[in-house]
Protein backbone atom coordinates (compact mmCIF):
# COMPACT_ATOMS: atom_id res chain seq x y z
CA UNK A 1 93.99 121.74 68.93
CA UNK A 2 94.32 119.18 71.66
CA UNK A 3 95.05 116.45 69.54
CA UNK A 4 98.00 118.56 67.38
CA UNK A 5 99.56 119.26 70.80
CA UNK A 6 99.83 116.14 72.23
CA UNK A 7 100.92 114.48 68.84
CA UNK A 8 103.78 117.35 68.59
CA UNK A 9 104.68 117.07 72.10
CA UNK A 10 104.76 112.92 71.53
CA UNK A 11 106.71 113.32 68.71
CA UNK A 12 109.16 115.33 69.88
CA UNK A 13 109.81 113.60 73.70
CA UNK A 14 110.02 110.07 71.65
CA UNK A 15 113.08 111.39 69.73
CA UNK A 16 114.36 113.29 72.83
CA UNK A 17 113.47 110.61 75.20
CA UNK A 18 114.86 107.59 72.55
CA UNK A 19 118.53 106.50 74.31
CA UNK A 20 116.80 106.90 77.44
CA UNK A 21 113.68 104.34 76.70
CA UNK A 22 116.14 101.97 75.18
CA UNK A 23 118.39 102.21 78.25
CA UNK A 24 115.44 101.74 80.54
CA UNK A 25 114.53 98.69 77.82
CA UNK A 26 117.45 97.21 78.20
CA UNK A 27 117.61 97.27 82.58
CA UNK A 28 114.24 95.75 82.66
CA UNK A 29 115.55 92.92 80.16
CA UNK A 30 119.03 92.45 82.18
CA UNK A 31 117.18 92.44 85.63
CA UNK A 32 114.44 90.07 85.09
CA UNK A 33 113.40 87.35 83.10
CA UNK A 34 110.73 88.49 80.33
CA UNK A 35 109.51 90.98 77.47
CA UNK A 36 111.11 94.63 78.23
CA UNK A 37 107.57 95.66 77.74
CA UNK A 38 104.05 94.90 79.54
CA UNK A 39 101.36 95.64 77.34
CA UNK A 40 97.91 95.72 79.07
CA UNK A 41 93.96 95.97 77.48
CA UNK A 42 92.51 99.82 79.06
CA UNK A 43 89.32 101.02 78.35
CA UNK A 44 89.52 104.37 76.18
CA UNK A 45 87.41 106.87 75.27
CA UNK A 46 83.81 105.65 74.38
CA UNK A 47 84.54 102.53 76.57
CA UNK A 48 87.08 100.78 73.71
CA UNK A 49 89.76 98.73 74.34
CA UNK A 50 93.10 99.24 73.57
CA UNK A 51 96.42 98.21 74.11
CA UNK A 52 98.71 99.84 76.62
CA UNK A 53 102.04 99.48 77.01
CA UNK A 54 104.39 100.01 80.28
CA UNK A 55 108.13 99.34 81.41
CA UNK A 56 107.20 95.81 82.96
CA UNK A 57 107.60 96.52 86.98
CA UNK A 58 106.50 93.11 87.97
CA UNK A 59 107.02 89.63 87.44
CA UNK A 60 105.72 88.12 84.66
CA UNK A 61 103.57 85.60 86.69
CA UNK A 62 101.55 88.56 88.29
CA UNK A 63 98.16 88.73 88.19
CA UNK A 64 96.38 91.33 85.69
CA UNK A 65 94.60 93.35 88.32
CA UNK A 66 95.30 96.77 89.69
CA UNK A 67 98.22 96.54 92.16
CA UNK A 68 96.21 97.88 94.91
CA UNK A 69 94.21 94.21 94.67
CA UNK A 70 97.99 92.27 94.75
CA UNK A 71 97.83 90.23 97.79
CA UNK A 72 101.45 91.35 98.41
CA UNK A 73 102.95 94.24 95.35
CA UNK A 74 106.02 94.32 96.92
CA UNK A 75 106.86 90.56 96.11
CA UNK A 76 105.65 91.07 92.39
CA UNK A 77 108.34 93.94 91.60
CA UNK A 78 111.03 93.21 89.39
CA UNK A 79 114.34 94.41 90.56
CA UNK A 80 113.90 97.76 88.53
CA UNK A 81 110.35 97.66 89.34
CA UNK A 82 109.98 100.11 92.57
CA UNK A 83 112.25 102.82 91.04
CA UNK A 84 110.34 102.75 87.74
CA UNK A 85 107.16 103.15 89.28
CA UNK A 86 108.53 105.72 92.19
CA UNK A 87 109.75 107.87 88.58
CA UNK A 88 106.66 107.17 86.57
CA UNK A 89 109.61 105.94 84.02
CA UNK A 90 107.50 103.19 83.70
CA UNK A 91 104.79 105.06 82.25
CA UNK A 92 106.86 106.82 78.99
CA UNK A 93 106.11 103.97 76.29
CA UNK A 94 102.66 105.38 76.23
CA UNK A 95 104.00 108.03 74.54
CA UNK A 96 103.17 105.45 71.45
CA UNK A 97 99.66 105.36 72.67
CA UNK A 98 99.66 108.90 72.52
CA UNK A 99 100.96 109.16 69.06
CA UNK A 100 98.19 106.70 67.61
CA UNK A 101 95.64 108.90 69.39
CA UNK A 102 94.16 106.47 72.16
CA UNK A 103 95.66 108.90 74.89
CA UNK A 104 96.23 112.43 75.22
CA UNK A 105 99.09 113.41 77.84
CA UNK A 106 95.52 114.75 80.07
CA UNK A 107 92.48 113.01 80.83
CA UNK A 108 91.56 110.51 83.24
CA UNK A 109 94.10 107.28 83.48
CA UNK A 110 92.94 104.26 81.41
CA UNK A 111 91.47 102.07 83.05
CA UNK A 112 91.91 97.95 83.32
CA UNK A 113 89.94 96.14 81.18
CA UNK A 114 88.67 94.42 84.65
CA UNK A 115 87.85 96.90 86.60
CA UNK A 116 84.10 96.65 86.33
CA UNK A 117 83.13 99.27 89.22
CA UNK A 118 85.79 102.02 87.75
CA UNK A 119 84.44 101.80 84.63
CA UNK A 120 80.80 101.77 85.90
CA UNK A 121 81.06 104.76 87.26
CA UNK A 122 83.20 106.49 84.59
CA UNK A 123 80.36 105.60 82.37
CA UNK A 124 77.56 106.98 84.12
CA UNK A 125 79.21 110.23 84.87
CA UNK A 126 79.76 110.68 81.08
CA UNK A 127 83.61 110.62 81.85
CA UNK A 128 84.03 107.70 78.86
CA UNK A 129 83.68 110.50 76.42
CA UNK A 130 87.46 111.81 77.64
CA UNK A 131 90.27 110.71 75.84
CA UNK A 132 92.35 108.90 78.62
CA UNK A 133 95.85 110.71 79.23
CA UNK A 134 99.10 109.82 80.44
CA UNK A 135 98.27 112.05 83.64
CA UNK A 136 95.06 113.83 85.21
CA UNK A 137 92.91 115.52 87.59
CA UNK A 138 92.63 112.76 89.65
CA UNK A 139 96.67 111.75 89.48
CA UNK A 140 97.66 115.17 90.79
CA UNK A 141 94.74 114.96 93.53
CA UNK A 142 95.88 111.82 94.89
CA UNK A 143 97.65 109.48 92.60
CA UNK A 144 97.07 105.83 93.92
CA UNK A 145 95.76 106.70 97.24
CA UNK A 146 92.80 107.39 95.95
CA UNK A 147 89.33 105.44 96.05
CA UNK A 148 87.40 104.88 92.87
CA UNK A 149 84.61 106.85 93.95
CA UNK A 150 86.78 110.15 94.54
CA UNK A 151 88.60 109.00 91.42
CA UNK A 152 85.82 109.25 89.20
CA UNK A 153 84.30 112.52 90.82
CA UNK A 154 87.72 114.39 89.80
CA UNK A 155 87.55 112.93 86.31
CA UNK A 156 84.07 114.06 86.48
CA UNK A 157 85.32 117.56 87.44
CA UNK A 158 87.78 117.62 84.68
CA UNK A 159 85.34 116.65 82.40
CA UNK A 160 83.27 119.68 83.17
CA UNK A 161 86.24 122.45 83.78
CA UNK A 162 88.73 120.60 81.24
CA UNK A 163 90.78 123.39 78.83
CA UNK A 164 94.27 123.53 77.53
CA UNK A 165 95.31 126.22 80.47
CA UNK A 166 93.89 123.68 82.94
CA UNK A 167 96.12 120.56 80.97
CA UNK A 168 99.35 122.58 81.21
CA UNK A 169 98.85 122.88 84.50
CA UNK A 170 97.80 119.34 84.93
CA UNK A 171 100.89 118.42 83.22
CA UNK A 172 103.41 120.71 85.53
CA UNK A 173 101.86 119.73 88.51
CA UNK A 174 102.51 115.98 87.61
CA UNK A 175 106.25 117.07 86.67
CA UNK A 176 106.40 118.63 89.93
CA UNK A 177 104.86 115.55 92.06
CA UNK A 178 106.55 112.73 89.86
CA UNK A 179 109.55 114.84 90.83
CA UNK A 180 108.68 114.77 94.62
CA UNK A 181 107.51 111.02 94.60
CA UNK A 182 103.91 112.17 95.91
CA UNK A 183 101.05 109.39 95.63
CA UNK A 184 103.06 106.82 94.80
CA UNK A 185 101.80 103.61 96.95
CA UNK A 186 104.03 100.89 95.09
C-alpha cells in the first residue's frame, strides 16, 4: 500500500509541481554557472546505491561531503542556493526517485555514499531495511541539527513504530516546519 501511495502522490505533484520545477530549473541555470541539477550516489534500502538528484545549491567545485563537514557552506551557495535549501525546493526532483521506487516520501534521508559512520550505524540498527524518503522521523525531530547518533536512534524508532497514520503525519509535520524554516542550518 505504501508503495501505490507514494507512486500516486509522485505522480500527481510532478504534473502539478511541472512549471514550477522548470522555473526553479531555469533560476539555478541563470544564476550560476553549471547543470540545473546535482545528482549525488545515497545509500538506499539494503545499503544500494543510487542516484539522487537535487536543485544544485552550491558551486560546482564543492566538495561531495555533507555540508555540515564544508569548511565554510556559506561560500559554496549558489546565488539561489540559501533560499532553495531554507524551502526544501531543492529537494522536489526526488520526486523522480520516488517514482522509480528508491524513495518513499517517509523513511530515513538517504544517506552519502561517504558517510561511513551514518551508514554504520544505520546498518547495525537494521534501519537499511527502510526505504529512504524524501522526509522522516529524524527530519521533523531536528532536521540538520542533529548528530548521527540521535539521527539513527529516530530512524531506529521509526523503524519499529513506522505505519501509514504515523507517515501522514510525518509528512504534515514537515509541511508545517519546511513552512516555518525549522532545522534548517544552511
Amino acid at each position: 500500500m505504501k508503495r501505490v501511495f507514494d507512486f500516486m502522490l509522485a505522480a500527481c505533484l510532478g504534473l502539478l509541481l511541472l512549471l514550477p520545477l522548470g522555473v526553479i530549473a531555469l533560476l539555478v541555470r541563470w544564476t550560476s554557472p553549471g547543470p540545473a541539477l546535482y545528482w549525488s550516489d545515497r545509500v538506499g534500502q539494503h545499503n544500494r546505491i543510487f542516484r539522487m538528484p537535487k536543485f544544485r545549491s552550491m558551486r560546482v567545485d564543492t566538495p561531495a561531503v555533507a555540508t555540515h563537514l564544508l569548511p565554510n557552506p556559506q561560500a559554496c551557495l549558489t546565488p539561489m542556493g540559501a533560499f532553495l535549501r531554507k524551502t526544501s525546493l531543492d529537494e522536489l526532483p526526488q520526486l523522480w526517485n520516488i517514482l522509480k521506487g528508491d524513495m518513499s516520501f517517509v523513511g530515513p534521508r538517504p544517506a552519502l555514499y561517504n558517510q561511513d559512520d551514518l551508514i554504520a550505524l544505520r546498518t547495525h540498527h537494521g534501519v537499511d531495511r527502510l526505504v529512504p524518503g524524501l522526509t522522516g522521523w529524524a527530519q521533523i525531530n531536528g532536521r540538520d541539527e542533529l548528530p548521527i547518533p540521535e539521527k539513527v536512534r529516530l530512524d531506529a524508532e521509526y523503524l519499529r513504530t513506522h505505519s501509514f497514520g504515523l507517515d501522514l503525519k510525518i509528512m504534515f509535520l514537515t509541511a508545517w516546519r519546511v513552512l516555518r524554516r525549522d532545522g534548517v542550518t544552511h
